[in-house]
N, C-alpha and C. Protein backbone atom coordinates (compact mmCIF):
# COMPACT_ATOMS: atom_id res chain seq x y z
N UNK A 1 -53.42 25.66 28.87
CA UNK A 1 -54.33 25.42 27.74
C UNK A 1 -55.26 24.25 28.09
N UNK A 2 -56.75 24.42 27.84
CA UNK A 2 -57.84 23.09 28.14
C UNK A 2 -57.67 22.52 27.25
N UNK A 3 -58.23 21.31 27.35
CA UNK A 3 -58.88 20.05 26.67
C UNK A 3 -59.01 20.45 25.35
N UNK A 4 -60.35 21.33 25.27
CA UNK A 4 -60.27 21.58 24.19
C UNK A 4 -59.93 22.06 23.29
N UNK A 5 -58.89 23.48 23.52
CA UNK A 5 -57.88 24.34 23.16
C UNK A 5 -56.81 23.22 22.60
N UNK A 6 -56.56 22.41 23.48
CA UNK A 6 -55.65 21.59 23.45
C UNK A 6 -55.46 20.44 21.69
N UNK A 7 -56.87 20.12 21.66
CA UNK A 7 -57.48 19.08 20.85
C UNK A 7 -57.89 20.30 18.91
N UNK A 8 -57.87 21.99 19.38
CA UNK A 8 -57.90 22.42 18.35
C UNK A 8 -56.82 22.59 17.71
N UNK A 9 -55.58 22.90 19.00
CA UNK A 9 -54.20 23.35 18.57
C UNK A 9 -53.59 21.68 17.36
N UNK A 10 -53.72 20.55 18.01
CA UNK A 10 -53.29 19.46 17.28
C UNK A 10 -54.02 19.42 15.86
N UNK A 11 -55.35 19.91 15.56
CA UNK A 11 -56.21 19.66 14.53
C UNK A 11 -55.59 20.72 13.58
N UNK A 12 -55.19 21.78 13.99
CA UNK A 12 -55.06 23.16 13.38
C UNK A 12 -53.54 22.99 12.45
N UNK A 13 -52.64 21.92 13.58
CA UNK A 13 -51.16 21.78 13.42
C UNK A 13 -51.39 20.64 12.11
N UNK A 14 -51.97 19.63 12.17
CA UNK A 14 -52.36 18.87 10.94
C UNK A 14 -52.80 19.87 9.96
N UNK A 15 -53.89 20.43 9.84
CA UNK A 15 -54.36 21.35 8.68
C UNK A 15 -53.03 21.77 8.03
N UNK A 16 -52.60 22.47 8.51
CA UNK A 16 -51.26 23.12 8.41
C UNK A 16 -50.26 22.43 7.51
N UNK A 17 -50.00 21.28 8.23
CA UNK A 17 -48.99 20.42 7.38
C UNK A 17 -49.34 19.46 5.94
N UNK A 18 -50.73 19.28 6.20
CA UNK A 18 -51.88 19.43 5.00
C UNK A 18 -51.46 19.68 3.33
N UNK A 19 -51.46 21.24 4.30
CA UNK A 19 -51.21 22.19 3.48
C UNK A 19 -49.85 22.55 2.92
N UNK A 20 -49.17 22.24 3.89
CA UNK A 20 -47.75 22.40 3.17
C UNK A 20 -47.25 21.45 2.63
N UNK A 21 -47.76 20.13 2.63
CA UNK A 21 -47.34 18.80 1.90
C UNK A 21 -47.74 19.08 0.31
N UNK A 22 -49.17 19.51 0.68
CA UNK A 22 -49.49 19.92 -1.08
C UNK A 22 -48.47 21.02 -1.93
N UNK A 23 -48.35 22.20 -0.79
CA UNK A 23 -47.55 23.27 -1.66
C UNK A 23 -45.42 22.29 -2.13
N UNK A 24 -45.44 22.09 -0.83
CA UNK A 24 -43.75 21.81 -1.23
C UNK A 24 -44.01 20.48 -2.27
N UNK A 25 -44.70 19.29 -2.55
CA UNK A 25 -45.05 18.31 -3.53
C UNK A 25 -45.23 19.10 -4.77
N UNK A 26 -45.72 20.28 -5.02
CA UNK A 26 -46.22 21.34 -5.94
C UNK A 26 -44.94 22.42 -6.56
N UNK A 27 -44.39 22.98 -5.72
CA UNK A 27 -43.70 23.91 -5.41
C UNK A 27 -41.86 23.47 -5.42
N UNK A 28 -41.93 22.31 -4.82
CA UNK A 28 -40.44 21.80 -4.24
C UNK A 28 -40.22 22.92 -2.72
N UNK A 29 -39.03 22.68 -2.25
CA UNK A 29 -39.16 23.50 -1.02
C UNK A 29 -38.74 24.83 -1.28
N UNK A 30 -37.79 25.03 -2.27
CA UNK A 30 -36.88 26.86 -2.21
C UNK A 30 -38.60 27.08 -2.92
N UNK A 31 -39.10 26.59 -4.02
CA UNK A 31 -40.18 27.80 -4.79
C UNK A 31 -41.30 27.72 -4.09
N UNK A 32 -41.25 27.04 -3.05
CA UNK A 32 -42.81 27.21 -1.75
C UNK A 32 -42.62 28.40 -1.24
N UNK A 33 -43.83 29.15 -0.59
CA UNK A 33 -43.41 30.25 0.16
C UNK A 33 -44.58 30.16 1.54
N UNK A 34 -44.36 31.15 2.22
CA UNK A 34 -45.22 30.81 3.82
C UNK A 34 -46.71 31.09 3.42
N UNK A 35 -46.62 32.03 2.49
CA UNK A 35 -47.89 32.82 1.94
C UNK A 35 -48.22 31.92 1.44
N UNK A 36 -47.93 31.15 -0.05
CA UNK A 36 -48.99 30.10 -0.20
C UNK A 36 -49.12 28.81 0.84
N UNK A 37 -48.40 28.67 1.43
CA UNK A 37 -48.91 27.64 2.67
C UNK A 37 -50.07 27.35 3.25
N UNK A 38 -49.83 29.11 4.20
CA UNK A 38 -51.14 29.55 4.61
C UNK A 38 -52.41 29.59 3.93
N UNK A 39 -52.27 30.17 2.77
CA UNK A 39 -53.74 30.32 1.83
C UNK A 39 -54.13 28.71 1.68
N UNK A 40 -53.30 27.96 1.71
CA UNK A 40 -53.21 26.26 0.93
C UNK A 40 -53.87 25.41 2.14
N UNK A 41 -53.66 26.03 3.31
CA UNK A 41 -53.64 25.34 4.73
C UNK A 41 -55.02 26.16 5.30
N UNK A 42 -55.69 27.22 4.62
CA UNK A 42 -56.39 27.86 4.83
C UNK A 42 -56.12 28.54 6.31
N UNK A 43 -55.08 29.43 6.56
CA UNK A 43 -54.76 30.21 7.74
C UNK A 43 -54.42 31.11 7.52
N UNK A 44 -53.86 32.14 8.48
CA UNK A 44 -53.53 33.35 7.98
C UNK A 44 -51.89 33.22 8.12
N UNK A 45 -51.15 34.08 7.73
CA UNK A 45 -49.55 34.31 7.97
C UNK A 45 -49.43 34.00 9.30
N UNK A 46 -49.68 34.83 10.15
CA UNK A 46 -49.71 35.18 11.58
C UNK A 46 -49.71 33.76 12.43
N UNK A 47 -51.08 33.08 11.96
CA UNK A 47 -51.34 31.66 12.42
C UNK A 47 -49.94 30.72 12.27
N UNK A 48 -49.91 30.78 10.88
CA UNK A 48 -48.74 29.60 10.75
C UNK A 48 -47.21 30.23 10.78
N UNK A 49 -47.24 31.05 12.06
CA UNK A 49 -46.06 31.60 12.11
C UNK A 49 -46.21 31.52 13.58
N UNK A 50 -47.04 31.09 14.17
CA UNK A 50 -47.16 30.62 15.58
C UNK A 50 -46.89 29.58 15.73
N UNK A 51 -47.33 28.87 14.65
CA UNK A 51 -47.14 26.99 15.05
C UNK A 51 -45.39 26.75 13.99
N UNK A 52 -45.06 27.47 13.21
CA UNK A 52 -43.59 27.30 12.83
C UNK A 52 -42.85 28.41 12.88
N UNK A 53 -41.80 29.12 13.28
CA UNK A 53 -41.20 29.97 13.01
C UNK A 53 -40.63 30.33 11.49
N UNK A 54 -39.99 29.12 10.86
CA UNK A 54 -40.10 29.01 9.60
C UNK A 54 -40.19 28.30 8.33
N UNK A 55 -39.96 28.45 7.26
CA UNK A 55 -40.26 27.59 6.60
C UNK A 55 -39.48 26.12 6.89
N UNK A 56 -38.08 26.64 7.01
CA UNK A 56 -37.12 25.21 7.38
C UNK A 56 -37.60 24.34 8.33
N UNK A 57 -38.31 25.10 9.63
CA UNK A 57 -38.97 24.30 10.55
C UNK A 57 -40.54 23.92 10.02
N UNK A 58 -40.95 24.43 9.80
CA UNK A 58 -42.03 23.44 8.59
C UNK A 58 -41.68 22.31 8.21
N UNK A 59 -41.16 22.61 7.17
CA UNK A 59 -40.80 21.73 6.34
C UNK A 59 -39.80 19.79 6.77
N UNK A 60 -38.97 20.60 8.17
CA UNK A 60 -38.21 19.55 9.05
C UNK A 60 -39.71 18.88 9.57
N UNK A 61 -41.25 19.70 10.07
CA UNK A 61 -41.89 19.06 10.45
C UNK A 61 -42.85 18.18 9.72
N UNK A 62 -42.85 18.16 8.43
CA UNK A 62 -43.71 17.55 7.81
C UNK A 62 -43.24 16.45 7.36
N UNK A 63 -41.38 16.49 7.28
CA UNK A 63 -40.85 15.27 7.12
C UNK A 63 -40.92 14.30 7.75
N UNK A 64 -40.79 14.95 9.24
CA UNK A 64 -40.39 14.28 10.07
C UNK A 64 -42.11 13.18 10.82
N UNK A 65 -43.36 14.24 10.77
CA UNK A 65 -44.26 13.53 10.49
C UNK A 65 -44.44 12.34 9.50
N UNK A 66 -44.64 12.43 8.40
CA UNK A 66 -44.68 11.82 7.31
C UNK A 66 -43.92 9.93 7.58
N UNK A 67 -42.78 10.82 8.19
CA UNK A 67 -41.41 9.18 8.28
C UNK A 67 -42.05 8.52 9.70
N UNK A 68 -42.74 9.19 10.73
CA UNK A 68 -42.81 8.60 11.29
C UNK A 68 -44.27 7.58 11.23
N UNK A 69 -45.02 8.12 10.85
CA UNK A 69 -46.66 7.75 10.18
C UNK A 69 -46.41 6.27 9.63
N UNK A 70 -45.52 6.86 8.13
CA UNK A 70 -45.26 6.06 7.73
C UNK A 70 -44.30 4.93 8.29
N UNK A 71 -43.31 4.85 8.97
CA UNK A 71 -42.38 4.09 9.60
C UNK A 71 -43.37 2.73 10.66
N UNK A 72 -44.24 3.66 11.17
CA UNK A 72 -44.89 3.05 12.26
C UNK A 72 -45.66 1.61 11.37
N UNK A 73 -46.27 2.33 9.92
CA UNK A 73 -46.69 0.98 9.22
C UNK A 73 -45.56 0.04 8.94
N UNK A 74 -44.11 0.49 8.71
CA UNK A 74 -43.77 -0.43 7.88
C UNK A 74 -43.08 -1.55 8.81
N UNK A 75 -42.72 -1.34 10.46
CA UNK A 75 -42.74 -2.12 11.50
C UNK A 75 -43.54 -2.19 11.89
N UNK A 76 -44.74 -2.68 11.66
CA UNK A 76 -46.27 -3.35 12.46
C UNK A 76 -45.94 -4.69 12.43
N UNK A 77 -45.68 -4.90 13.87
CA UNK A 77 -45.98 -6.56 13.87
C UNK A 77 -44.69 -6.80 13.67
N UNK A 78 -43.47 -6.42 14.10
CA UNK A 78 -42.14 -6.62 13.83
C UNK A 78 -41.79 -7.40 15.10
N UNK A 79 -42.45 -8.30 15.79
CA UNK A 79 -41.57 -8.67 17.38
C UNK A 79 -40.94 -9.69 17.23
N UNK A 80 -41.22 -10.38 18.20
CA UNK A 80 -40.42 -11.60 17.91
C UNK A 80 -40.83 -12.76 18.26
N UNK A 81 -41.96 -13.57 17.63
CA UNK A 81 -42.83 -14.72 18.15
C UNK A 81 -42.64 -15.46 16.61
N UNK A 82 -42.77 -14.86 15.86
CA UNK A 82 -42.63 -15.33 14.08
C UNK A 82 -41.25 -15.33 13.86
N UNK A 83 -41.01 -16.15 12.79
CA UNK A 83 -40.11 -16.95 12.49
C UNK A 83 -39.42 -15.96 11.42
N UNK A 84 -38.08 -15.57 12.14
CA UNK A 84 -37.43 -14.33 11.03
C UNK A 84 -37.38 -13.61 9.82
N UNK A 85 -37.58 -14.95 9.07
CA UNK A 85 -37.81 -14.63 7.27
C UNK A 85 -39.56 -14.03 7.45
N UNK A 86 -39.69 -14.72 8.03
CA UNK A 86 -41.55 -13.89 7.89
C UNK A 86 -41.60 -12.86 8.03
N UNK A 87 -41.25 -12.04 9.51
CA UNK A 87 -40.82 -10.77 9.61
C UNK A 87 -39.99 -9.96 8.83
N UNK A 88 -39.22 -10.39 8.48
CA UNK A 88 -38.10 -9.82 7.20
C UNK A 88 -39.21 -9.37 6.02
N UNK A 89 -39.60 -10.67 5.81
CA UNK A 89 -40.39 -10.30 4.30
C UNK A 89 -41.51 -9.20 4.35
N UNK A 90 -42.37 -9.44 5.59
CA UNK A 90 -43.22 -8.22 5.95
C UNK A 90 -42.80 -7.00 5.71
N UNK A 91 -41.28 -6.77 6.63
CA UNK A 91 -40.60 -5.59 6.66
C UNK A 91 -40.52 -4.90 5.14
N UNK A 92 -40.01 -6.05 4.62
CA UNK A 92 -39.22 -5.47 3.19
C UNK A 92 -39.97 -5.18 2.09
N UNK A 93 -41.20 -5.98 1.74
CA UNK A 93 -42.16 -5.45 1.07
C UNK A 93 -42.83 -4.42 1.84
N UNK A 94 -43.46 -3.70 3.00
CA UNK A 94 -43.85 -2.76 3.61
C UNK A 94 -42.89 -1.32 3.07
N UNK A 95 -41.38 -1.92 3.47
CA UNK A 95 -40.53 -0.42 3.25
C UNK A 95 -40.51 -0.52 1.70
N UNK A 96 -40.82 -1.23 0.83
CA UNK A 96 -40.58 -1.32 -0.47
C UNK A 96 -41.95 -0.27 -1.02
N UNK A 97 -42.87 -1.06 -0.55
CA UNK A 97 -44.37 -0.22 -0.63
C UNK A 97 -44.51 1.48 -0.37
N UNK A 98 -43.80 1.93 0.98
CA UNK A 98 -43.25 2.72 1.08
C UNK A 98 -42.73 3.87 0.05
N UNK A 99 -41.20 3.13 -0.34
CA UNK A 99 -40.45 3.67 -1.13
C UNK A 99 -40.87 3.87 -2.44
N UNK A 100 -41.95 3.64 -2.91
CA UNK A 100 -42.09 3.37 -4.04
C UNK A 100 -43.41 4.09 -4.32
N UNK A 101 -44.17 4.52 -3.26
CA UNK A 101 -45.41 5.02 -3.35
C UNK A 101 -45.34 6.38 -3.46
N UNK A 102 -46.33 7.34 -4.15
CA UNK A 102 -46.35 8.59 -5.15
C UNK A 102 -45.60 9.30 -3.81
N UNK A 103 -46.05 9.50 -2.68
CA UNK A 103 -45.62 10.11 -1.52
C UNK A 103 -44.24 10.17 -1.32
N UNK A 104 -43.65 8.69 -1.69
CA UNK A 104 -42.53 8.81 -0.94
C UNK A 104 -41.59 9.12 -2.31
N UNK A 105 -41.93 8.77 -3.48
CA UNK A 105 -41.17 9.60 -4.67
C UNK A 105 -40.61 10.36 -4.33
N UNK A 106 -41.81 11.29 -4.33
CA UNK A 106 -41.72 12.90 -4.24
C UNK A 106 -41.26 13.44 -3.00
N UNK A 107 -41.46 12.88 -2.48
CA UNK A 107 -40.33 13.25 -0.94
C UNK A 107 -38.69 12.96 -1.27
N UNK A 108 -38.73 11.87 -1.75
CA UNK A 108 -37.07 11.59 -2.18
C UNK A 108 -36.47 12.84 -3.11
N UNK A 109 -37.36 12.87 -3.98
CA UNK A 109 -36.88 13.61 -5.28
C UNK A 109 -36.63 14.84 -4.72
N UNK A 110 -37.71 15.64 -3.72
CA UNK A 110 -37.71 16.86 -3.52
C UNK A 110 -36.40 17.13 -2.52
N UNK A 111 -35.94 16.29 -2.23
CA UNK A 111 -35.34 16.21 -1.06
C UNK A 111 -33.69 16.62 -1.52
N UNK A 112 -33.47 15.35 -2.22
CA UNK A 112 -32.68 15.63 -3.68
C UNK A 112 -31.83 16.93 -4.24
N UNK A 113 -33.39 17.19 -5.09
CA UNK A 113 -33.43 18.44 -5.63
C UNK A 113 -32.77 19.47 -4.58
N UNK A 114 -33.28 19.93 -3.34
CA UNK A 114 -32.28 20.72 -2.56
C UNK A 114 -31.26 20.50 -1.93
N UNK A 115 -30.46 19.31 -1.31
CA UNK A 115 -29.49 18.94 -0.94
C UNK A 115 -28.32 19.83 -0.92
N UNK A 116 -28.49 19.83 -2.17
CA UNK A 116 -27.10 21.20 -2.65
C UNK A 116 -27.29 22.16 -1.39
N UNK A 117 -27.82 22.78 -1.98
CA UNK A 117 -28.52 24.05 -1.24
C UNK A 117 -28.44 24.55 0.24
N UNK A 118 -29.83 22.70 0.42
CA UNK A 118 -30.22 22.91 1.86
C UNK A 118 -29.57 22.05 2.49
N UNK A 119 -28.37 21.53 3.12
CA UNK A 119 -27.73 20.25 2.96
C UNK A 119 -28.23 19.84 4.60
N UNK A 120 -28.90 20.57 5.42
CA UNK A 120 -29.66 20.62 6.93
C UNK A 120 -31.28 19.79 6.58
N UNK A 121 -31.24 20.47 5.50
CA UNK A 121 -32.84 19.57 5.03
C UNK A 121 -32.67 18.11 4.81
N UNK A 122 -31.89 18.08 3.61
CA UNK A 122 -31.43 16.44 3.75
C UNK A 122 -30.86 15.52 4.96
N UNK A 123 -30.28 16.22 5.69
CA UNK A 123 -29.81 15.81 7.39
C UNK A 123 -31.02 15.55 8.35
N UNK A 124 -31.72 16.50 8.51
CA UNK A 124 -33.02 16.37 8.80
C UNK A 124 -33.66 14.98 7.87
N UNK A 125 -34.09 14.50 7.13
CA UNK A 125 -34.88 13.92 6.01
C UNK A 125 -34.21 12.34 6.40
N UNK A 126 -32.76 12.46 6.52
CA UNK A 126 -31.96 11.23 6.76
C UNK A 126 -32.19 10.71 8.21
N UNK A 127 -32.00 11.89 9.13
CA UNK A 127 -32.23 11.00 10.53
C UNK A 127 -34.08 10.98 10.96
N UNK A 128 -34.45 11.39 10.53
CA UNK A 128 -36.13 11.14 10.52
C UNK A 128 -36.79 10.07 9.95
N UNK A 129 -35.95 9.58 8.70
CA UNK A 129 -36.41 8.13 8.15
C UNK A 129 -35.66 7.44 7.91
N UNK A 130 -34.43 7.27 6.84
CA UNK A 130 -33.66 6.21 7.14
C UNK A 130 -32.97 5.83 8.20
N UNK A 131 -32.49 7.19 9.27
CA UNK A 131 -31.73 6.32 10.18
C UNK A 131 -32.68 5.90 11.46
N UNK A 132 -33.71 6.17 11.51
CA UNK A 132 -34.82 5.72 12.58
C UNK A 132 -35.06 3.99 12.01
N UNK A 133 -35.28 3.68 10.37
CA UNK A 133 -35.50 2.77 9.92
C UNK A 133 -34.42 1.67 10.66
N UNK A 134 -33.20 2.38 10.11
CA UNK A 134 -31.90 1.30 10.52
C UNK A 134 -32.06 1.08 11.85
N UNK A 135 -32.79 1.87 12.95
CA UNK A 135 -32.06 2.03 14.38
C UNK A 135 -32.88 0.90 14.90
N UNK A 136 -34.00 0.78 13.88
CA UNK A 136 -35.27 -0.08 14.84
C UNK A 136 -34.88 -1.50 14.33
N UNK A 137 -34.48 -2.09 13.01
CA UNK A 137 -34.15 -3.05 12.47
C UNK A 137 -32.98 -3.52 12.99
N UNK A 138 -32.30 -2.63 13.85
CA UNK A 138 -30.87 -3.14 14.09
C UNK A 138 -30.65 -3.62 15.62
N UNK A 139 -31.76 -2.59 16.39
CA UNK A 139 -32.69 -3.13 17.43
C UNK A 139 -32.79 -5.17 17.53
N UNK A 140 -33.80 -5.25 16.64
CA UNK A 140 -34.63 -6.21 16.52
C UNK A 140 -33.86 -7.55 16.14
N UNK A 141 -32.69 -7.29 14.99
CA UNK A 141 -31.68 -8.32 14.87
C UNK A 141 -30.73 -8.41 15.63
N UNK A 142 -30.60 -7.48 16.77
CA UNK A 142 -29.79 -7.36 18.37
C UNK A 142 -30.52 -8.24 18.69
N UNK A 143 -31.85 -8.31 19.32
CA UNK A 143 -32.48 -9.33 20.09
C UNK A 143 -32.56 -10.43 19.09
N UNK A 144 -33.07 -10.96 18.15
CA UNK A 144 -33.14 -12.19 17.60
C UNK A 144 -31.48 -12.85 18.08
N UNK A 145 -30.40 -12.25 17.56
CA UNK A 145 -29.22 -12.80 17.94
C UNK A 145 -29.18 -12.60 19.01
N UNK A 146 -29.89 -12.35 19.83
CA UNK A 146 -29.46 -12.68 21.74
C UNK A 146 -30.52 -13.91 22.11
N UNK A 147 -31.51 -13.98 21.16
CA UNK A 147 -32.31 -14.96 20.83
C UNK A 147 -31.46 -16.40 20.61
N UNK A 148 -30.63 -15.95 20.03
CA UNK A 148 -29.84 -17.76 19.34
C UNK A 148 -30.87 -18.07 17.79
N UNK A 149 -31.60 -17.15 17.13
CA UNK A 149 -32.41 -17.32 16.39
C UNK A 149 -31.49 -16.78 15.10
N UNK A 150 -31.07 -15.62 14.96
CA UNK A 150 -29.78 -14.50 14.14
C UNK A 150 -28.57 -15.02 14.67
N UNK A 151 -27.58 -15.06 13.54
CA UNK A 151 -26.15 -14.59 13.99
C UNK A 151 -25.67 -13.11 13.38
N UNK A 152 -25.73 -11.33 13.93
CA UNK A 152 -25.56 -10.89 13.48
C UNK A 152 -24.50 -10.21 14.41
N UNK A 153 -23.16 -9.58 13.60
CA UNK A 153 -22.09 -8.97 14.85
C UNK A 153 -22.32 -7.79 14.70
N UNK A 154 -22.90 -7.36 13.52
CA UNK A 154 -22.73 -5.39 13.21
C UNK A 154 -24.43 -5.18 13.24
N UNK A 155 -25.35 -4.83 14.13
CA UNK A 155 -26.59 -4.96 13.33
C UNK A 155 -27.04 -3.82 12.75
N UNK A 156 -26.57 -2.64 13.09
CA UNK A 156 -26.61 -1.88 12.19
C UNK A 156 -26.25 -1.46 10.73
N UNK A 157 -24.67 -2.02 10.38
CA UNK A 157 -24.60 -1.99 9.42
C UNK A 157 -25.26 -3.45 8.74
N UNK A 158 -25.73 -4.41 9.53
CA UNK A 158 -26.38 -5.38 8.62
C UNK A 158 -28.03 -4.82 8.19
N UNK A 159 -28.44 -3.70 8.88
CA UNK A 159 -29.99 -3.48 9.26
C UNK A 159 -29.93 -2.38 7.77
N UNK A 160 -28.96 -1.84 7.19
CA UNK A 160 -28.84 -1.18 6.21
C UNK A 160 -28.62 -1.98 4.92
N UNK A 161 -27.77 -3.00 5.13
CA UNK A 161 -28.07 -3.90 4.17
C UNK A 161 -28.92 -4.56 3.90
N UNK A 162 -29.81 -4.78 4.43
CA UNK A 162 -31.26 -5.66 4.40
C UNK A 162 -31.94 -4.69 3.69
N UNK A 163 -31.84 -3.41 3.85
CA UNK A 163 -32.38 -2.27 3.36
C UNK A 163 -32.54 -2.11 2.15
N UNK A 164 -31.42 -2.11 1.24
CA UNK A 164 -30.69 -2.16 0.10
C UNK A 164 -30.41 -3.56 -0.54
N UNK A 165 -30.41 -4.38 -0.35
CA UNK A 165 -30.76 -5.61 -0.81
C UNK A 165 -32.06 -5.18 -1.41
N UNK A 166 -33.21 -4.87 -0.61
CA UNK A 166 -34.53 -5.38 -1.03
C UNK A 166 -34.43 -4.11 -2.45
N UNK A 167 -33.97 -3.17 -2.41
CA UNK A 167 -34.51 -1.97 -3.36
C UNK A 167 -33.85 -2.77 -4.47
N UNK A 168 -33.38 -3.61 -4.60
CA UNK A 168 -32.55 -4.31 -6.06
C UNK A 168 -33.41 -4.15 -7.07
N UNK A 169 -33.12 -4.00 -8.20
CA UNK A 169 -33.24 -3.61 -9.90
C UNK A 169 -34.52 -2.63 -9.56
N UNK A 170 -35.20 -2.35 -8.54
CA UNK A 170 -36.75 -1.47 -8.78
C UNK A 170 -36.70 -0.17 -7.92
N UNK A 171 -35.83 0.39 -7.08
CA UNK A 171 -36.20 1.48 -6.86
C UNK A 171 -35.51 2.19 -7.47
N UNK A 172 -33.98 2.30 -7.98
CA UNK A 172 -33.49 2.98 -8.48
C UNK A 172 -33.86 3.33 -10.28
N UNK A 173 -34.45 2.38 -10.75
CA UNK A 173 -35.15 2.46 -12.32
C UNK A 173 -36.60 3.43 -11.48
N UNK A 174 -36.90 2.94 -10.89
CA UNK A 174 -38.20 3.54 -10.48
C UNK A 174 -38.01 4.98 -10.02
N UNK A 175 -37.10 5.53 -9.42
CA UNK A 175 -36.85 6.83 -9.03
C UNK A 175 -36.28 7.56 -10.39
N UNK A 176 -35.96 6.85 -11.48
CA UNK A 176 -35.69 7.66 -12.51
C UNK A 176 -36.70 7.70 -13.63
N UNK A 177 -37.70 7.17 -13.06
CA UNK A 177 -38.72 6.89 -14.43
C UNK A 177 -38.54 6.44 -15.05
N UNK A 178 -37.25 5.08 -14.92
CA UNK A 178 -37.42 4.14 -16.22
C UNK A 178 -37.82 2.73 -16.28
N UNK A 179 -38.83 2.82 -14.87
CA UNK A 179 -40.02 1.13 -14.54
C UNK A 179 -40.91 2.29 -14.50
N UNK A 180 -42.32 1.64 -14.87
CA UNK A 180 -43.51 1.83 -13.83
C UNK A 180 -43.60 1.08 -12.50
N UNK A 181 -44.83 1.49 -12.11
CA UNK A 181 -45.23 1.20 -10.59
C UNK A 181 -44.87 -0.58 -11.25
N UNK A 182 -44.00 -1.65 -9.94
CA UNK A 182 -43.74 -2.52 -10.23
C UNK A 182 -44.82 -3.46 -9.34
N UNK A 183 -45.27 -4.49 -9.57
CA UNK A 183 -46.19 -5.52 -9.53
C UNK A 183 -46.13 -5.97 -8.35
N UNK A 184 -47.06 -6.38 -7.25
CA UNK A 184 -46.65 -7.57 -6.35
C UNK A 184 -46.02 -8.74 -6.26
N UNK A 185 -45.93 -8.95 -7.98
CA UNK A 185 -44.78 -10.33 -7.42
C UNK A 185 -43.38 -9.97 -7.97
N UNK A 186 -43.75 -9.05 -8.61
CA UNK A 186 -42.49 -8.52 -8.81
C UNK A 186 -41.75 -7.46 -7.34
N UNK A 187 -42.44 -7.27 -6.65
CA UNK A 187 -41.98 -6.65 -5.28
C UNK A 187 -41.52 -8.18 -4.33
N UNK A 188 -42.44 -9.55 -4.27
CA UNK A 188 -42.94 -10.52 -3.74
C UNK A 188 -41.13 -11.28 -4.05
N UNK A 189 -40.86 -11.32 -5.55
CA UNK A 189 -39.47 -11.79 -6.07
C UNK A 189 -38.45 -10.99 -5.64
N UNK A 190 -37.97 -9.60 -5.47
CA UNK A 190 -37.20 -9.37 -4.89
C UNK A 190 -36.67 -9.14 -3.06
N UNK A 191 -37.95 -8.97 -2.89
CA UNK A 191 -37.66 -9.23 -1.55
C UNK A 191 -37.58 -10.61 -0.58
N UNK A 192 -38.50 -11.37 -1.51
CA UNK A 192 -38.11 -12.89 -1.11
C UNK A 192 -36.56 -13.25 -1.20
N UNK A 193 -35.97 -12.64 -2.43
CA UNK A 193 -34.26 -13.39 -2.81
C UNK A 193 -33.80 -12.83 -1.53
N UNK A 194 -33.93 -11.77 -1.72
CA UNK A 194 -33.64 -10.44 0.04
C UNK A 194 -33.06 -11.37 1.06
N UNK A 195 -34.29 -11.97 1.09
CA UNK A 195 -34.41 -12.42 2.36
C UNK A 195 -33.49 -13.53 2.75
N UNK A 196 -33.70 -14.57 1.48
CA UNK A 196 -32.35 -15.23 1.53
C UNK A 196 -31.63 -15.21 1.39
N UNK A 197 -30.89 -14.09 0.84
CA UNK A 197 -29.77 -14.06 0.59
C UNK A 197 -29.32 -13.08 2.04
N UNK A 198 -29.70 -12.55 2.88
CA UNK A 198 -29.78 -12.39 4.19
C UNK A 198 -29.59 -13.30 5.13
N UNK A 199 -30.45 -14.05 4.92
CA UNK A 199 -29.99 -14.97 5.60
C UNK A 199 -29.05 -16.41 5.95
N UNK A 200 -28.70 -16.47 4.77
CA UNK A 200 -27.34 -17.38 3.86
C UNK A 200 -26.43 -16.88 4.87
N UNK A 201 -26.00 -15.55 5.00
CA UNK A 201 -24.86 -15.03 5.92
C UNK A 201 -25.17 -14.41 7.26
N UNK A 202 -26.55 -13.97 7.83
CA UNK A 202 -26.98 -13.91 9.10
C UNK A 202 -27.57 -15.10 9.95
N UNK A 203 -28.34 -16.12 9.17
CA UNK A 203 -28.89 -17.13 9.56
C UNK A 203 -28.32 -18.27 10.49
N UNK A 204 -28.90 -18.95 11.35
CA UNK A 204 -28.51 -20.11 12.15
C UNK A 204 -29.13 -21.96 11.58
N UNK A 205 -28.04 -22.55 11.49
CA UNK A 205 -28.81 -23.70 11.27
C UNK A 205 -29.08 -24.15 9.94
């Protein structure tokens, strides 16, 4: 395949997922079908049965896009020259921003909603974003504590708690509809306590 074949197939594969972000956000995933995809993605059956075999693989791909897009923002600038709590706080309001934004609702919820069902979808959904989240955070507090900067012995299971710390009193009211969209300093206050209270028991010094 050329250059440019090459550069339509990637443009065509976006359209596509486009399109199926709108239908399954619309639809949920069992009441989506390939047919409205296609019409939604403006392709034919045929087309988007070349670039997915099926809906499950769709659908694994739009997640799995989506977490990584998004993932890539919410570690920008995660190294290690800044002074831990800074990075922390970046992190945690970023994945908070994240979690909390119309996108990622409705990804949770939909996700949810089939579990029962599709319990491969949610498996898929888990190692595409939260456990990529944990793997890179747990990464990073590996090196700070080889640093002499962290004291952490588990960093994975500490890289999940940092996680869950920050969602305190607002994502779970927020995933049920009983906050609105919550404020910057109200994101600014919980992830700051986050942070210290993170670091009270990871911290040096």
């Amino acid at each position: 395949m050329d250059s440019v074949s090459d550069a339509l197939s990637i443009e065509k594969r976006g359209q596509i997922l486009l399109g199926a972000a709108r239908v399954f956000a619309a639809d949920g995933y069992e009441g989506a079908s390939m047919a409205r995809i296609a019409q939604e993605a403006g392709v034919s059956k045929g087309t988007l049965y070349n670039y997915f075999e099926s809906k499950a693989a769709l659908f694994s791909a739009y997640v799995a896009e989506a977490c990584q897009r998004n993932l890539a923002h919410v570690f920008d600038g995660a190294g290690h020259g800044a002074d831990p709590a800074a990075v922390l706080q970046g992190i945690g309001r970023r994945m908070l921003g994240m979690i909390l934004s119309d996108a990622g609702l409705t990804m949770y919820r939909m996700v949810i909603a089939e579990a029962g069902k599709f319990p491969a979808l949610a498996r898929g959904f888990f190692e595409a974003g939260p456990a990529v989240a944990i793997d890179f955070l747990a990464r990073w507090l590996e090196e700070e504590t080889r640093r002499g900067r962290l004291r952490v012995d588990d960093p994975a299971f500490a890289a999940e708690q940092f996680f869950n710390l920050c969602q305190t009193h607002l994502v779970l009211r927020r995933k049920l509809e009983m906050l609105e969209d919550p404020s910057e300093a109200e994101i600014d206050r919980v992830v700051d306590a986050s942070v210290r209270m993170f670091l009270r028991s990871y911290g040096v010094g």
